[in-house]
PDB file of N, CA and C in Angstrom:
ATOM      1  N   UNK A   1      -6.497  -3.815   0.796  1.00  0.00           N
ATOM      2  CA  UNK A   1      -5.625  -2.701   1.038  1.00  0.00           C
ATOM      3  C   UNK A   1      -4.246  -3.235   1.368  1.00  0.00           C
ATOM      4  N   UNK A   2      -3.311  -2.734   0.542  1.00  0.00           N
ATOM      5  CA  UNK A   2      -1.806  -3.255   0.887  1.00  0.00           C
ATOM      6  C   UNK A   2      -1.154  -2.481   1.810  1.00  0.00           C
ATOM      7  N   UNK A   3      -0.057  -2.699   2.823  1.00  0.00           N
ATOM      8  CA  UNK A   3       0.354  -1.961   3.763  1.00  0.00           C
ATOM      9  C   UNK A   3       2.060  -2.991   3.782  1.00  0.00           C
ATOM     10  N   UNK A   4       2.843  -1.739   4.508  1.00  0.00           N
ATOM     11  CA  UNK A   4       4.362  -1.868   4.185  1.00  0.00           C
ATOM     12  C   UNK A   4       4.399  -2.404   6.331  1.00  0.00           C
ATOM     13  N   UNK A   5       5.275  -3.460   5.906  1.00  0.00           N
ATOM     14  CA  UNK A   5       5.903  -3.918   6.868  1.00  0.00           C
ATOM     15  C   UNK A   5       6.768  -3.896   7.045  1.00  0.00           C
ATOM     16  N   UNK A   6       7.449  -3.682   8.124  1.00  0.00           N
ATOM     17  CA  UNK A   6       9.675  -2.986   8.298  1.00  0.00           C
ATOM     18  C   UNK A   6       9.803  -3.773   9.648  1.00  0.00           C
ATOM     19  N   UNK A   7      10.778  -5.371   9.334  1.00  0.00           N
ATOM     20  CA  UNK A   7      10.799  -5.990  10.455  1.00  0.00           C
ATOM     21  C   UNK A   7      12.693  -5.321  10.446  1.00  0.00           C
ATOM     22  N   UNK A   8      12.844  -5.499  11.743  1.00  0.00           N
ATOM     23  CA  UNK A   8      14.050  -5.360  12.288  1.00  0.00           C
ATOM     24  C   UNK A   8      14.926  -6.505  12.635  1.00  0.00           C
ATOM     25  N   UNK A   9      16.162  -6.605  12.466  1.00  0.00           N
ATOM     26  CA  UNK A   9      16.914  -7.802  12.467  1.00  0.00           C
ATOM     27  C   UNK A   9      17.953  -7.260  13.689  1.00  0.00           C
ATOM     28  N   UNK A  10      18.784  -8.211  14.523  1.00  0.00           N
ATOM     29  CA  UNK A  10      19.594  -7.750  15.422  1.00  0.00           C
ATOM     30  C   UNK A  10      20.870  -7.358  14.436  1.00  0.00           C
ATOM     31  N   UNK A  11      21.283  -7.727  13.611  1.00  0.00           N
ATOM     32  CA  UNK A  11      22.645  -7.375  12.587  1.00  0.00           C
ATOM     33  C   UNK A  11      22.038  -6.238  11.866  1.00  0.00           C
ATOM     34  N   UNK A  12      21.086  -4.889  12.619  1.00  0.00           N
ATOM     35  CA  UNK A  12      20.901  -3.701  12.067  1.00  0.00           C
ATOM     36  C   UNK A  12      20.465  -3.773  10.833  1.00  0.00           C
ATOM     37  N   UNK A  13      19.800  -4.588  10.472  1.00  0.00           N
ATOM     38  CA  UNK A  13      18.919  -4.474   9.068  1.00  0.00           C
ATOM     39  C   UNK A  13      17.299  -4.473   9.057  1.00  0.00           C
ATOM     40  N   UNK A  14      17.041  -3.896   8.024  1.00  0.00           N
ATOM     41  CA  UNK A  14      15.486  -4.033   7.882  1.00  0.00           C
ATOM     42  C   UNK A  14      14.685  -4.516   6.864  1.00  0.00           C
ATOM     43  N   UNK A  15      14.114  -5.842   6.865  1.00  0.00           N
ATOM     44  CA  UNK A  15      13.212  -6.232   6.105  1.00  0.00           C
ATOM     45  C   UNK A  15      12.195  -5.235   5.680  1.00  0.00           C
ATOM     46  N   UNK A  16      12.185  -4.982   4.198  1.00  0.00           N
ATOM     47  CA  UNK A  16      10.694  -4.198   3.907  1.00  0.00           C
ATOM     48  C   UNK A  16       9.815  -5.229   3.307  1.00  0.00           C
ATOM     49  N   UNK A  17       8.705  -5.527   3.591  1.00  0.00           N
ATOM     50  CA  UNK A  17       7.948  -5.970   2.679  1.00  0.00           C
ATOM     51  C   UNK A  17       6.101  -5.647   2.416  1.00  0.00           C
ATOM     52  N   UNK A  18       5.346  -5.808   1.196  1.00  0.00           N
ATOM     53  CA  UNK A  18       4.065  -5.127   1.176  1.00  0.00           C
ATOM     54  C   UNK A  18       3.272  -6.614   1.420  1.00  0.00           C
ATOM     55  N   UNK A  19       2.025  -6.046   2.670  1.00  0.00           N
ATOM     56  CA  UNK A  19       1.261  -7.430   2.981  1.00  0.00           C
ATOM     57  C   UNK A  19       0.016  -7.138   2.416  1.00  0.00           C
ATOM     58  N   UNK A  20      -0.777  -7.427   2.711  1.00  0.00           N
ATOM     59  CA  UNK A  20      -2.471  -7.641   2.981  1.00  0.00           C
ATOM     60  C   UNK A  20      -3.034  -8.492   3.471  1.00  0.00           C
ATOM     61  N   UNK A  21      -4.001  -7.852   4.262  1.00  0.00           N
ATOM     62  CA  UNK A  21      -5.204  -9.035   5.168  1.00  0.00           C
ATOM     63  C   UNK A  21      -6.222  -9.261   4.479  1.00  0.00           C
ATOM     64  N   UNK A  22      -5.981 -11.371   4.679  1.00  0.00           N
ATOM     65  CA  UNK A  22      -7.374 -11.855   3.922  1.00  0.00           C
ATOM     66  C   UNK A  22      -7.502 -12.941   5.237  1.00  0.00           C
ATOM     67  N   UNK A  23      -8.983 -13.086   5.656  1.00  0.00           N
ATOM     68  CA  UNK A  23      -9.235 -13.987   6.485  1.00  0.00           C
ATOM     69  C   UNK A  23      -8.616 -13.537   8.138  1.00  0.00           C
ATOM     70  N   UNK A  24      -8.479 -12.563   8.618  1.00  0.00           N
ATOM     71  CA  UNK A  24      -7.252 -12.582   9.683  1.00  0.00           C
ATOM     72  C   UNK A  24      -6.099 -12.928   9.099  1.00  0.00           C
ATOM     73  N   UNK A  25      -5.407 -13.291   7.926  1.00  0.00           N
ATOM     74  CA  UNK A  25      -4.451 -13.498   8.429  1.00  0.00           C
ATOM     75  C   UNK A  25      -3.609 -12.749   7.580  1.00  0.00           C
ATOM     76  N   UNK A  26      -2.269 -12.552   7.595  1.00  0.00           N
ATOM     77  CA  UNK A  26      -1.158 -11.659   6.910  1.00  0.00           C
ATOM     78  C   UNK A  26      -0.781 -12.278   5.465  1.00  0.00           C
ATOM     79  N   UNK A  27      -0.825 -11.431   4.641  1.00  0.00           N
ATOM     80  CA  UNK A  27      -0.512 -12.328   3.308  1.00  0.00           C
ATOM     81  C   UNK A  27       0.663 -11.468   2.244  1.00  0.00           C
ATOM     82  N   UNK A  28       1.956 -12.100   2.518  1.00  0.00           N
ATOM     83  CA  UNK A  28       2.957 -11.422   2.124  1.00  0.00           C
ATOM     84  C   UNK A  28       2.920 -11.398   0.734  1.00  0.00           C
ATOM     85  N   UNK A  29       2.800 -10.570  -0.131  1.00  0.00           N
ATOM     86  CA  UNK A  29       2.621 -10.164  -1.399  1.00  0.00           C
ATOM     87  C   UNK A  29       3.396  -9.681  -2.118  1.00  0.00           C
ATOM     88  N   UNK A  30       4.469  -8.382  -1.683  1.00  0.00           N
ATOM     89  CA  UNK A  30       6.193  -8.909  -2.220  1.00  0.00           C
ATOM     90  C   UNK A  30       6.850  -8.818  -1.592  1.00  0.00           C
ATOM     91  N   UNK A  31       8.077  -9.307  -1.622  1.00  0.00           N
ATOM     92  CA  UNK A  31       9.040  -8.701  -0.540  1.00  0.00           C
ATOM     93  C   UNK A  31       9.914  -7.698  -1.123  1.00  0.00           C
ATOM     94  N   UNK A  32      10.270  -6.508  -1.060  1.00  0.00           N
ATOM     95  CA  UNK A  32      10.624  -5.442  -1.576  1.00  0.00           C
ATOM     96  C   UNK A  32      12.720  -5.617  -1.432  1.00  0.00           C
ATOM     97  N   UNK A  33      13.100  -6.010   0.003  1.00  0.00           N
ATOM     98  CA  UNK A  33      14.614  -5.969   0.118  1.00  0.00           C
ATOM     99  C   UNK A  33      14.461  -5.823   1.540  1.00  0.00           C
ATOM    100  N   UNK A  34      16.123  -5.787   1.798  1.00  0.00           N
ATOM    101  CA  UNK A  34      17.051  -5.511   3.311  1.00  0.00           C
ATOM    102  C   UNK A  34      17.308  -4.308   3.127  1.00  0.00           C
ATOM    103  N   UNK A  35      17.584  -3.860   3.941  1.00  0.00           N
ATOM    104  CA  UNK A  35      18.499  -2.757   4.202  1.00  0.00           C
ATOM    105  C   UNK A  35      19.526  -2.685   5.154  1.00  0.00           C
ATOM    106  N   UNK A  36      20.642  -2.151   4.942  1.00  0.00           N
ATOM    107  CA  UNK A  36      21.461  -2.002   5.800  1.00  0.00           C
ATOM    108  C   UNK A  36      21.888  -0.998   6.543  1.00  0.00           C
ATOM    109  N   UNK A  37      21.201   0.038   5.997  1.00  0.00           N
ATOM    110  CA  UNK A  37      21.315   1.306   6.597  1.00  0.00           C
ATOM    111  C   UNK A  37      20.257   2.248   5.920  1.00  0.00           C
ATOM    112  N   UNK A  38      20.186   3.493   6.636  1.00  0.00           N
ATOM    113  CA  UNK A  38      19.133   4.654   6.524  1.00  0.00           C
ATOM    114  C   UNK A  38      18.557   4.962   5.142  1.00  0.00           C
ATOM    115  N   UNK A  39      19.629   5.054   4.278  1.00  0.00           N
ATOM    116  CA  UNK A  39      19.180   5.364   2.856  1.00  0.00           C
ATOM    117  C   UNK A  39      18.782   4.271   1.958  1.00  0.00           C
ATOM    118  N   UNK A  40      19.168   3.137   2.400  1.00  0.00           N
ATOM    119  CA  UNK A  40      18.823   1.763   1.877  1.00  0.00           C
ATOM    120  C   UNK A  40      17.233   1.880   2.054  1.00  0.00           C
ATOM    121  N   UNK A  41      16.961   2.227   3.120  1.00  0.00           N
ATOM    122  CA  UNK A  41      15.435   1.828   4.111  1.00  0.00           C
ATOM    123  C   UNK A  41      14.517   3.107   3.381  1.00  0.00           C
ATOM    124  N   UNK A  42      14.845   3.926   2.992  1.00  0.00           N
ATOM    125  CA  UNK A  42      14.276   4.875   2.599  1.00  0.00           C
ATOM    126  C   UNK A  42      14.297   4.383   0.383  1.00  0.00           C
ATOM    127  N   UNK A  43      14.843   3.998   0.699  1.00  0.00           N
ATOM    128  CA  UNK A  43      14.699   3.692  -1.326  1.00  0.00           C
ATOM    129  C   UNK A  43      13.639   2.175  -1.177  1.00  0.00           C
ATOM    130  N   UNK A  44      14.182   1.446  -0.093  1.00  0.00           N
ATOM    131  CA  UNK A  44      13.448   0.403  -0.931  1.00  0.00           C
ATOM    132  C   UNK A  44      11.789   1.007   0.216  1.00  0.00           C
ATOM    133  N   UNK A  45      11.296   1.895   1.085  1.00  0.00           N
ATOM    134  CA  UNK A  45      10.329   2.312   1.330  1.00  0.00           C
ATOM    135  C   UNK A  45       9.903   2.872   0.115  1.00  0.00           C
ATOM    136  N   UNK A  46      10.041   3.842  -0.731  1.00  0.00           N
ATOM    137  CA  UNK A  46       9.845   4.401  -1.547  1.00  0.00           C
ATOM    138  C   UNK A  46       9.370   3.171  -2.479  1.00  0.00           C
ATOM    139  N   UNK A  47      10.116   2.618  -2.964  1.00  0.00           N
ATOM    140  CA  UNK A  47       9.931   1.633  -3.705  1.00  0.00           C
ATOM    141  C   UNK A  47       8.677   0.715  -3.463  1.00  0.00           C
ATOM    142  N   UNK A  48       8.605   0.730  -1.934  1.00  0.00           N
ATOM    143  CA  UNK A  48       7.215  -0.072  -1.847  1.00  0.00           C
ATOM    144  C   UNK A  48       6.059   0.659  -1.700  1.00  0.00           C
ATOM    145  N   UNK A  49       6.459   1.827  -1.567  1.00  0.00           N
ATOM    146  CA  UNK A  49       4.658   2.418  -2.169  1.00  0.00           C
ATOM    147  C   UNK A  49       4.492   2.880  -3.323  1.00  0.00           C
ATOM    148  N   UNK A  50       5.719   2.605  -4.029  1.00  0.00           N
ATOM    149  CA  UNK A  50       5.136   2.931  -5.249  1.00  0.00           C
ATOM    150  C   UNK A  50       4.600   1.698  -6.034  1.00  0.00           C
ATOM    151  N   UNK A  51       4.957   0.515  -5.485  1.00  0.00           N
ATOM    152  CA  UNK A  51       4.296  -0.467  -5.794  1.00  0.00           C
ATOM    153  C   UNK A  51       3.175  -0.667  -5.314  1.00  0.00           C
ATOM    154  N   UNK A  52       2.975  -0.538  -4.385  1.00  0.00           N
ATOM    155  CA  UNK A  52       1.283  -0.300  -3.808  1.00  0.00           C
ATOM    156  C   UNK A  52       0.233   0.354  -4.672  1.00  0.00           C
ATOM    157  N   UNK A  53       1.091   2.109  -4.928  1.00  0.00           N
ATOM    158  CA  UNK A  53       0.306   2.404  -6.120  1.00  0.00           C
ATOM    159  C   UNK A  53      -0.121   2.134  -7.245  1.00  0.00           C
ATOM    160  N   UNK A  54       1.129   1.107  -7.876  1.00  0.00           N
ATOM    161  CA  UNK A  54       0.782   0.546  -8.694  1.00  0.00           C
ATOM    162  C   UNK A  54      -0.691  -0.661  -8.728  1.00  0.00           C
ATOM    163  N   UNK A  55      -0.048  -1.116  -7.890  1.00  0.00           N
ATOM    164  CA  UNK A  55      -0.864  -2.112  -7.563  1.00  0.00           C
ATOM    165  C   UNK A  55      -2.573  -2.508  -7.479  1.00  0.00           C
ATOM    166  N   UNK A  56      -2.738  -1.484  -6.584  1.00  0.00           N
ATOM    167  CA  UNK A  56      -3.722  -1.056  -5.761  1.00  0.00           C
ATOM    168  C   UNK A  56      -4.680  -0.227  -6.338  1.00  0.00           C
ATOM    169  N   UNK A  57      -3.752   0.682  -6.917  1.00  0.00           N
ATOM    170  CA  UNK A  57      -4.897   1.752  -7.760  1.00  0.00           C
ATOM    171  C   UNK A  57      -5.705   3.037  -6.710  1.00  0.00           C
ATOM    172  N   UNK A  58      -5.109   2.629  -5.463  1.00  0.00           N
ATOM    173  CA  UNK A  58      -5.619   3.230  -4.383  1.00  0.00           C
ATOM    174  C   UNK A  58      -5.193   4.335  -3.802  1.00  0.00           C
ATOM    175  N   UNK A  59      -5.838   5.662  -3.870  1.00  0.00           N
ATOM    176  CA  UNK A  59      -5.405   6.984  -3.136  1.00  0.00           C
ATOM    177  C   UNK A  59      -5.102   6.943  -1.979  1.00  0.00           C
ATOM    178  N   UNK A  60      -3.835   7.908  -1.740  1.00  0.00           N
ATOM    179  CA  UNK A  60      -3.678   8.226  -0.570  1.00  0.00           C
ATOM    180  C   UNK A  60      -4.014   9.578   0.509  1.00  0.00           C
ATOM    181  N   UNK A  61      -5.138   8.960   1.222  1.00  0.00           N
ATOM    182  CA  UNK A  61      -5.410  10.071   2.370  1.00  0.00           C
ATOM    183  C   UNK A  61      -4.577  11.136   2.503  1.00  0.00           C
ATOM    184  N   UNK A  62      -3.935  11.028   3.342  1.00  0.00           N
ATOM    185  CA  UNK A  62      -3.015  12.447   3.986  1.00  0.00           C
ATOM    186  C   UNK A  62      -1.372  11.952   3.099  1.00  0.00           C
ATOM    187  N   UNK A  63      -1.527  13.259   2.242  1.00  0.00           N
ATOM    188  CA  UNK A  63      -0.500  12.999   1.303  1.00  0.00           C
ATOM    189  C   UNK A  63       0.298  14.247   1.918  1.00  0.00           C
ATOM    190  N   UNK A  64       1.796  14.367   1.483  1.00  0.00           N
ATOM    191  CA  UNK A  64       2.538  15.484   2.194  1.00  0.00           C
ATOM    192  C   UNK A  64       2.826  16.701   1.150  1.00  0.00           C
ATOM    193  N   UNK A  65       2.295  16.355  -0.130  1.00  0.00           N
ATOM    194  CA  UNK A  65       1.837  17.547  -0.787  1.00  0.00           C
ATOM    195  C   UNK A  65       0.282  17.623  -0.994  1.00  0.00           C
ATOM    196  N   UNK A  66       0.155  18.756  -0.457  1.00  0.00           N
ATOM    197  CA  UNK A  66      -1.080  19.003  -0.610  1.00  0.00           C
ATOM    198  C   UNK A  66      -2.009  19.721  -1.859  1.00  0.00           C
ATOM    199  N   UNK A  67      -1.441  19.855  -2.881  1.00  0.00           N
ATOM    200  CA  UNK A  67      -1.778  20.069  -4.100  1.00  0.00           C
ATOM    201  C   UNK A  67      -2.375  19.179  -4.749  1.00  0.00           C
ATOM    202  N   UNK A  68      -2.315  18.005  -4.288  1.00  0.00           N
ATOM    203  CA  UNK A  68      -2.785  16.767  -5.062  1.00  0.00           C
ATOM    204  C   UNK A  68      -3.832  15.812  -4.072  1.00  0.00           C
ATOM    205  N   UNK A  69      -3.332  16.472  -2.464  1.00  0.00           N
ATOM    206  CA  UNK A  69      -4.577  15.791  -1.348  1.00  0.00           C
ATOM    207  C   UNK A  69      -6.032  15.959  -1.793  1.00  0.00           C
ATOM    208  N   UNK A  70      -6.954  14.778  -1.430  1.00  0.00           N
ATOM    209  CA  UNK A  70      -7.983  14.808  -1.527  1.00  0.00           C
ATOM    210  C   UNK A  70      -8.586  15.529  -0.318  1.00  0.00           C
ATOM    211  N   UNK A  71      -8.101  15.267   0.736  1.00  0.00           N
ATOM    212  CA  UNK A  71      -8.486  15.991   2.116  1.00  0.00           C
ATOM    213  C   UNK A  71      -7.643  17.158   2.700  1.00  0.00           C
ATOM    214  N   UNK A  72      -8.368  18.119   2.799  1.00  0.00           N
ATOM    215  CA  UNK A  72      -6.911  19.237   3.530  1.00  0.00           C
ATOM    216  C   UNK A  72      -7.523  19.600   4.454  1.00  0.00           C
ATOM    217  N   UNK A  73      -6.141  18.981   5.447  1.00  0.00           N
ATOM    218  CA  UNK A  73      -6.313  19.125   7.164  1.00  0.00           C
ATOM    219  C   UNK A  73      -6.496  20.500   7.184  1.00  0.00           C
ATOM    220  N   UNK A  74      -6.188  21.277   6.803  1.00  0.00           N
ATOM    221  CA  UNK A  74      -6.006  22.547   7.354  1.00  0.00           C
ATOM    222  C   UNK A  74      -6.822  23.465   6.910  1.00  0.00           C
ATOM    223  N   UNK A  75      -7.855  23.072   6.250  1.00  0.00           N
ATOM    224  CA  UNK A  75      -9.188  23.459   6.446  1.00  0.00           C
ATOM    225  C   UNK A  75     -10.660  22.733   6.711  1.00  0.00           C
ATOM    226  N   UNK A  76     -10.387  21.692   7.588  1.00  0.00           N
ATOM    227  CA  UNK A  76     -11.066  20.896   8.113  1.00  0.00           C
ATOM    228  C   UNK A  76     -11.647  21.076   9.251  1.00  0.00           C
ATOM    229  N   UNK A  77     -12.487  20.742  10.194  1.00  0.00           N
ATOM    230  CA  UNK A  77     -13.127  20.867  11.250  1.00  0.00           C
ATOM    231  C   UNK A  77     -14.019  20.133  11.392  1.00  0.00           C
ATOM    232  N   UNK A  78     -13.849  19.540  12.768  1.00  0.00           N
ATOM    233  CA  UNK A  78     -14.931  18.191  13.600  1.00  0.00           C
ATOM    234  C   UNK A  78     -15.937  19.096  14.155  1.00  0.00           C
ATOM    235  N   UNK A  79     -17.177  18.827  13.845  1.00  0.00           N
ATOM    236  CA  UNK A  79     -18.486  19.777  14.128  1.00  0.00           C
ATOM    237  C   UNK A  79     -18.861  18.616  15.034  1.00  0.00           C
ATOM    238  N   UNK A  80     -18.854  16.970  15.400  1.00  0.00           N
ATOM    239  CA  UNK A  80     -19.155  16.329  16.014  1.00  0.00           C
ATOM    240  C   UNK A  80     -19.279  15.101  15.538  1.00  0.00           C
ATOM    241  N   UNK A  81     -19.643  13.725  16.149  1.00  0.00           N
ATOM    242  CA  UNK A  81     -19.991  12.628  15.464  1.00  0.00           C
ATOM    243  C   UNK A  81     -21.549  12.209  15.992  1.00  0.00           C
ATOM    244  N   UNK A  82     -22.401  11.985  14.862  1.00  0.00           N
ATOM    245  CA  UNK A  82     -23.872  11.269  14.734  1.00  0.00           C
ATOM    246  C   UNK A  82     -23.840   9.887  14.681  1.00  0.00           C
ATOM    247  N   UNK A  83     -24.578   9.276  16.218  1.00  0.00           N
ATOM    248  CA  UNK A  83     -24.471   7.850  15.806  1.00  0.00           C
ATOM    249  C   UNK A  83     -25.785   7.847  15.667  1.00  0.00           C
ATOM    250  N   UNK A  84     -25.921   6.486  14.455  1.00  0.00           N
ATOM    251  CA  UNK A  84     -28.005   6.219  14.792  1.00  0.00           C
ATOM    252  C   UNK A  84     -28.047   4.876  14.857  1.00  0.00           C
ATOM    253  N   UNK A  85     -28.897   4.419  15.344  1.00  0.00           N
ATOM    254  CA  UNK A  85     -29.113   3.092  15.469  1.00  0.00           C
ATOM    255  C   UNK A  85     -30.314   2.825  14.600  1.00  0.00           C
ATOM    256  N   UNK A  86     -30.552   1.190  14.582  1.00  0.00           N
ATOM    257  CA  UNK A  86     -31.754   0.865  14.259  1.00  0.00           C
ATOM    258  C   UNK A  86     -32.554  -0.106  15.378  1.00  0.00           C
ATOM    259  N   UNK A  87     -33.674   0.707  15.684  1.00  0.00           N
ATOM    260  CA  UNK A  87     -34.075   0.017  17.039  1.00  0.00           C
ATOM    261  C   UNK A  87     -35.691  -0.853  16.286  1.00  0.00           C
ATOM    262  N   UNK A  88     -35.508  -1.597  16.901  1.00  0.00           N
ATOM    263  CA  UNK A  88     -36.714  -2.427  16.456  1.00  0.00           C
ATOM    264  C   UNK A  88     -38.200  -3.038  17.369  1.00  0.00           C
TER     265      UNK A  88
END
């Protein structure tokens, strides 16, 4: 599973880049850009999930249109959680 990382720099910039975990450990996979400001951070975000999608091939859970969600919160409901064990 790939996931977006946004490090912060003191000269107001932001590293974007897409990782994944193998072994524990972080495995930088691209680095997308800087940004220097708000709309910068928002294109090259964009940019990195759409590479994810590409990538990955992998749906996204809670999407912000819901026409295309696989899950809709808003007709959902927690009836409870079942744990079972296996006792021997």
């Amino acid at each position: 599973m790939y996931k977006i990382r946004q490090i912060k720099y003191a000269a107001n910039s932001v590293s974007i880049q897409v990782y994944k975990i193998e072994n524990r450990k972080r495995i930088i996979v691209r680095h997308i850009g800087t940004a220097h400001n708000e709309q910068e951070q928002s294109d090259l975000l964009f940019i990195a999930k759409d590479f994810i999608e590409k990538m990955s091939q992998q749906l996204t859970l809670f999407e912000a249109n819901q026409s295309t969600s696989i899950l809709y919160l808003n007709q959902t409901e927690c009836i409870g959680v079942h744990y079972s064990f296996c006792m021997s």
